[in-house]
Structure formats: C-alpha cells, structure tokens
N, C-alpha and C. Protein backbone atom coordinates (compact mmCIF):
# COMPACT_ATOMS: atom_id res chain seq x y z
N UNK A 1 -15.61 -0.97 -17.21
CA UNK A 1 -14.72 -1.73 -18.06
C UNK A 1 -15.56 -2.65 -18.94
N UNK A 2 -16.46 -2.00 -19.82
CA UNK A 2 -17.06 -3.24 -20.78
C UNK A 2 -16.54 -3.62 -21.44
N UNK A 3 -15.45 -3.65 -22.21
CA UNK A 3 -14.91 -4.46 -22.92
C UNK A 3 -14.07 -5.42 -21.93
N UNK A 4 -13.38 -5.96 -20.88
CA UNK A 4 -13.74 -7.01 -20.05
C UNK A 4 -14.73 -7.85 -19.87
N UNK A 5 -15.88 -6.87 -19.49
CA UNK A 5 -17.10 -7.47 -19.26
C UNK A 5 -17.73 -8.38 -20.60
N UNK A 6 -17.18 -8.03 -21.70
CA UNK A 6 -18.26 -8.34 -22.59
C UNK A 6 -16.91 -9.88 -23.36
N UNK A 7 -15.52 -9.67 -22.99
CA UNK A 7 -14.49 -10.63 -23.57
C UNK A 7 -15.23 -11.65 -22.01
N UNK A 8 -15.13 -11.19 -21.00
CA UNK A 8 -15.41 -12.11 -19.96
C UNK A 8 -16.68 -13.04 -20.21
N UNK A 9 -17.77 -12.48 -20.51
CA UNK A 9 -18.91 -13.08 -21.16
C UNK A 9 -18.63 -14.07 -22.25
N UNK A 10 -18.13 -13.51 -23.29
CA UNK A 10 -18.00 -14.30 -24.38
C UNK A 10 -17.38 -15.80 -23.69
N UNK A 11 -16.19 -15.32 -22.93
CA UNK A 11 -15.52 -16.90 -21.79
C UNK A 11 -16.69 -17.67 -21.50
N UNK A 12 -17.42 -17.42 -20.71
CA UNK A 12 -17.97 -17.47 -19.55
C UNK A 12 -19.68 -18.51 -20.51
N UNK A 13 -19.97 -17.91 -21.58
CA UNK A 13 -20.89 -18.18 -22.08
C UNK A 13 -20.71 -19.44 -23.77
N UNK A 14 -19.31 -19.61 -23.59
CA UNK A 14 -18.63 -20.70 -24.58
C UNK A 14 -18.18 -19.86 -26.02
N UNK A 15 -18.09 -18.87 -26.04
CA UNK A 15 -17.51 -18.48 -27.03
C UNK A 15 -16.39 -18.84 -27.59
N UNK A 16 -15.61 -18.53 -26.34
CA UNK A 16 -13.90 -19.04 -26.34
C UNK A 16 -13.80 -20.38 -25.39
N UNK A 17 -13.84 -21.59 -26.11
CA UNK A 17 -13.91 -22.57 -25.46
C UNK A 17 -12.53 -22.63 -24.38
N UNK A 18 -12.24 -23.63 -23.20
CA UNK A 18 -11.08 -23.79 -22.57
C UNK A 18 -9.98 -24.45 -23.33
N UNK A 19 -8.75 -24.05 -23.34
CA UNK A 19 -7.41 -24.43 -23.83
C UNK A 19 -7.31 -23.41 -25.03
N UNK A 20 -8.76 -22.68 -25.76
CA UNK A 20 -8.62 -21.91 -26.93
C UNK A 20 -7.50 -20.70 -26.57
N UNK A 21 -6.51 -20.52 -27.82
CA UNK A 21 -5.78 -19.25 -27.95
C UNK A 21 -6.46 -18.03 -28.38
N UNK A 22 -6.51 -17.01 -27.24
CA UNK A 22 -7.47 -15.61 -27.97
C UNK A 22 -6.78 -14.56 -28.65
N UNK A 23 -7.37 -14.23 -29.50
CA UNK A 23 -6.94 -13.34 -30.65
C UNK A 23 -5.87 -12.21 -30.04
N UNK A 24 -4.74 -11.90 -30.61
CA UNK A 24 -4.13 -11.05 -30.00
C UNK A 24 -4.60 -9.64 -29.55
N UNK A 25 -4.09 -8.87 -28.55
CA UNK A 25 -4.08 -7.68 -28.36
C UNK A 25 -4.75 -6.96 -29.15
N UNK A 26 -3.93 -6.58 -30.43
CA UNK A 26 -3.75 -5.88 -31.76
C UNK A 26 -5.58 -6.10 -32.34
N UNK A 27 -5.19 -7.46 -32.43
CA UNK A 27 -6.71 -7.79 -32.97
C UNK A 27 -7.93 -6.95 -32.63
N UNK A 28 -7.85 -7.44 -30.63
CA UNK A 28 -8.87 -6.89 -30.00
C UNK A 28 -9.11 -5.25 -30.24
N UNK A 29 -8.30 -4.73 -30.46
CA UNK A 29 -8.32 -3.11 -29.76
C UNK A 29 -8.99 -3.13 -31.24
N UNK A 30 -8.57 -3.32 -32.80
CA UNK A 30 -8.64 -2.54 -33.75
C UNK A 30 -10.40 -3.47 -33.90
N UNK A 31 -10.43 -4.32 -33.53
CA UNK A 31 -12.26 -4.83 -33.28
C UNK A 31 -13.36 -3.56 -32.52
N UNK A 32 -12.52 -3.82 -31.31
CA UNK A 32 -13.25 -2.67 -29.76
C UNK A 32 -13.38 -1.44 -30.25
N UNK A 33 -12.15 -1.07 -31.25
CA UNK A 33 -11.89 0.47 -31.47
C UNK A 33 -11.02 1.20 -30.20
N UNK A 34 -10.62 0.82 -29.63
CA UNK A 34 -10.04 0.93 -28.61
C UNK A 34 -8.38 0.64 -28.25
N UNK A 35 -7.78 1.31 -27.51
CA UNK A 35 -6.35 1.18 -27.47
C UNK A 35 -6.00 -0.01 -26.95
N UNK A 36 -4.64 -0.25 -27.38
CA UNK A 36 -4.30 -1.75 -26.78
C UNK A 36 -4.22 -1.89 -25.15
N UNK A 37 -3.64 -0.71 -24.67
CA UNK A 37 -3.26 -0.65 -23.00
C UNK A 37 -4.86 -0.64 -22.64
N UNK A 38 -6.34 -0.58 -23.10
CA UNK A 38 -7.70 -0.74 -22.63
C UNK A 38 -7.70 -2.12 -22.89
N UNK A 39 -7.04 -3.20 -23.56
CA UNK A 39 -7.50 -4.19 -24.06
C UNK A 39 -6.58 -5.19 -22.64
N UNK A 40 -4.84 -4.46 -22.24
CA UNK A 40 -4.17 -5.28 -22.02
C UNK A 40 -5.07 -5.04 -20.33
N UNK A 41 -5.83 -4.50 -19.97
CA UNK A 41 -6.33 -3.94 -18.59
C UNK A 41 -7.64 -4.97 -18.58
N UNK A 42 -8.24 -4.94 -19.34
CA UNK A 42 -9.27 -5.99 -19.29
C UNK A 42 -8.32 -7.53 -19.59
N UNK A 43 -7.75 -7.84 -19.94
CA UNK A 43 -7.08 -9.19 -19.84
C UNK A 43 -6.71 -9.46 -18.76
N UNK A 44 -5.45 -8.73 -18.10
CA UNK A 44 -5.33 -8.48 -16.79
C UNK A 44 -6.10 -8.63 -15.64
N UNK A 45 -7.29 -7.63 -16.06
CA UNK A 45 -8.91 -8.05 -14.75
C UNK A 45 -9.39 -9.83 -15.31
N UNK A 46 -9.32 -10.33 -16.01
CA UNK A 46 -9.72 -11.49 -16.76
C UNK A 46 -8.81 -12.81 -15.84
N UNK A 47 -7.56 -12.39 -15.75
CA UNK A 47 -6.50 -12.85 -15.83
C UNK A 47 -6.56 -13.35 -13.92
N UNK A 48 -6.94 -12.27 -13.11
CA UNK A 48 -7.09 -12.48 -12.16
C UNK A 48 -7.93 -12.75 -11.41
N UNK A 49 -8.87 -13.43 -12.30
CA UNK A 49 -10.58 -13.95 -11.93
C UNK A 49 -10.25 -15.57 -12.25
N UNK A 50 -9.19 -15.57 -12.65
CA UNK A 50 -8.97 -16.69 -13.36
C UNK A 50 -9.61 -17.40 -14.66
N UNK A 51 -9.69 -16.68 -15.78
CA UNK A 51 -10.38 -17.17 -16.29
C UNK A 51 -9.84 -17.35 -17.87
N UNK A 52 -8.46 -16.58 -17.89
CA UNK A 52 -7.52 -16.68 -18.65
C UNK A 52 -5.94 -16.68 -18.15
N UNK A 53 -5.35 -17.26 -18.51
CA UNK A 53 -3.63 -17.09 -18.53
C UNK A 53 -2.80 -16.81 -19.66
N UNK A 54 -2.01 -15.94 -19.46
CA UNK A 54 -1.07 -15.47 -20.54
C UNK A 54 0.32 -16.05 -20.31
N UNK A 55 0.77 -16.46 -21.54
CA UNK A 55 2.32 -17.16 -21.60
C UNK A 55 3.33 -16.40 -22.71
N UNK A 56 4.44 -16.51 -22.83
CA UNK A 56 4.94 -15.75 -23.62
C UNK A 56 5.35 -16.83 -24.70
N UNK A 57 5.34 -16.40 -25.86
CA UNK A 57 5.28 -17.32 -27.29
C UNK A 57 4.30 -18.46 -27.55
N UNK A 58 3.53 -17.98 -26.38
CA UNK A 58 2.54 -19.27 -26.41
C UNK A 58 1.02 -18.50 -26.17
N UNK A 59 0.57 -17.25 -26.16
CA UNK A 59 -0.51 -16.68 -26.15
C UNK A 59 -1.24 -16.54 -25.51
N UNK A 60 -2.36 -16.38 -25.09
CA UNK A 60 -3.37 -16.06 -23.78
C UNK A 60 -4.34 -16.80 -24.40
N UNK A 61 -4.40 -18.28 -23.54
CA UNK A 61 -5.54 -19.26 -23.44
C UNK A 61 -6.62 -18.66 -22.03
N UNK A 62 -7.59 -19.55 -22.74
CA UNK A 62 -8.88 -19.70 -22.06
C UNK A 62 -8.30 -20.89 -21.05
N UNK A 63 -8.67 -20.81 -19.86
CA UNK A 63 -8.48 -22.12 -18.02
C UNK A 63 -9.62 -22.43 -18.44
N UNK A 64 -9.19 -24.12 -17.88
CA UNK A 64 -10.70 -25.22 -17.29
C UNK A 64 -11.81 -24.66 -16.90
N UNK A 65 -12.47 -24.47 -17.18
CA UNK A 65 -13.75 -23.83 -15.89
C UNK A 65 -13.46 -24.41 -14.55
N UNK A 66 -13.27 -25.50 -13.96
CA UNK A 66 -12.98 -25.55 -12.85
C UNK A 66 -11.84 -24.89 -11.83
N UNK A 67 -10.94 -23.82 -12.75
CA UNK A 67 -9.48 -22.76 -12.43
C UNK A 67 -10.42 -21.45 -12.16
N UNK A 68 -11.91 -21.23 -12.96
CA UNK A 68 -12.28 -20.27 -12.29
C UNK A 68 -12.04 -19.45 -10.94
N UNK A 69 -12.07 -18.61 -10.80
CA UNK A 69 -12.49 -17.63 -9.56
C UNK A 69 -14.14 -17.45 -9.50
C-alpha cells in the first residue's frame, strides 16, 4: 500500500500539519493516478493508526500527534 505509506509519511514528517484539512479523495487519486476506492483504503489504514479522522461536511483532518497509534 504505498500510497498510504507515502500520505502517512508526508503526516508523520510535517507535511500535513495537525488540525490541517487534506485534499479530497478526488484530488488524491487524479495526483497518485490511481482510483479513488485505492485512495479511500489508504485513508482508512491512516485512519486506524490514528493519525487522521474523517467527518462528514467537515473533511479528513490531520490528529494531535499525541492521538497517534
């Protein structure tokens, strides 16, 4: 799953600072080249490391570093 690995990094290494809103879905896949259901699977693995949360009308922020897993 590198495109996880490499959105997880970008987290992980300050790219996407904490509280930041990340680019939608749509965005990601047509960046990756890649389908959205590869994009929504790495969010998901992301999601349950804790290292992002998704809300509805409100977008998928970057957690505290201290919400880590």
């Amino acid at each position: 799953m590198q495109i996880g690995r490499e959105l997880g990094v970008a987290i992980v290494t300050g790219k996407y600072a904490p509280e930041t809103v990340l680019p939608g879905e749509i965005d990601f896949a047509e960046d990756a080249g890649v389908s959205r259901s590869v994009i929504r699977e790495a969010l998901r693995t992301l999601s349950a490391r804790g290292l992002i949360e998704s809300r509805q009308k409100v977008g998928t922020r970057v957690r505290e570093r201290d919400q880590w897993n």
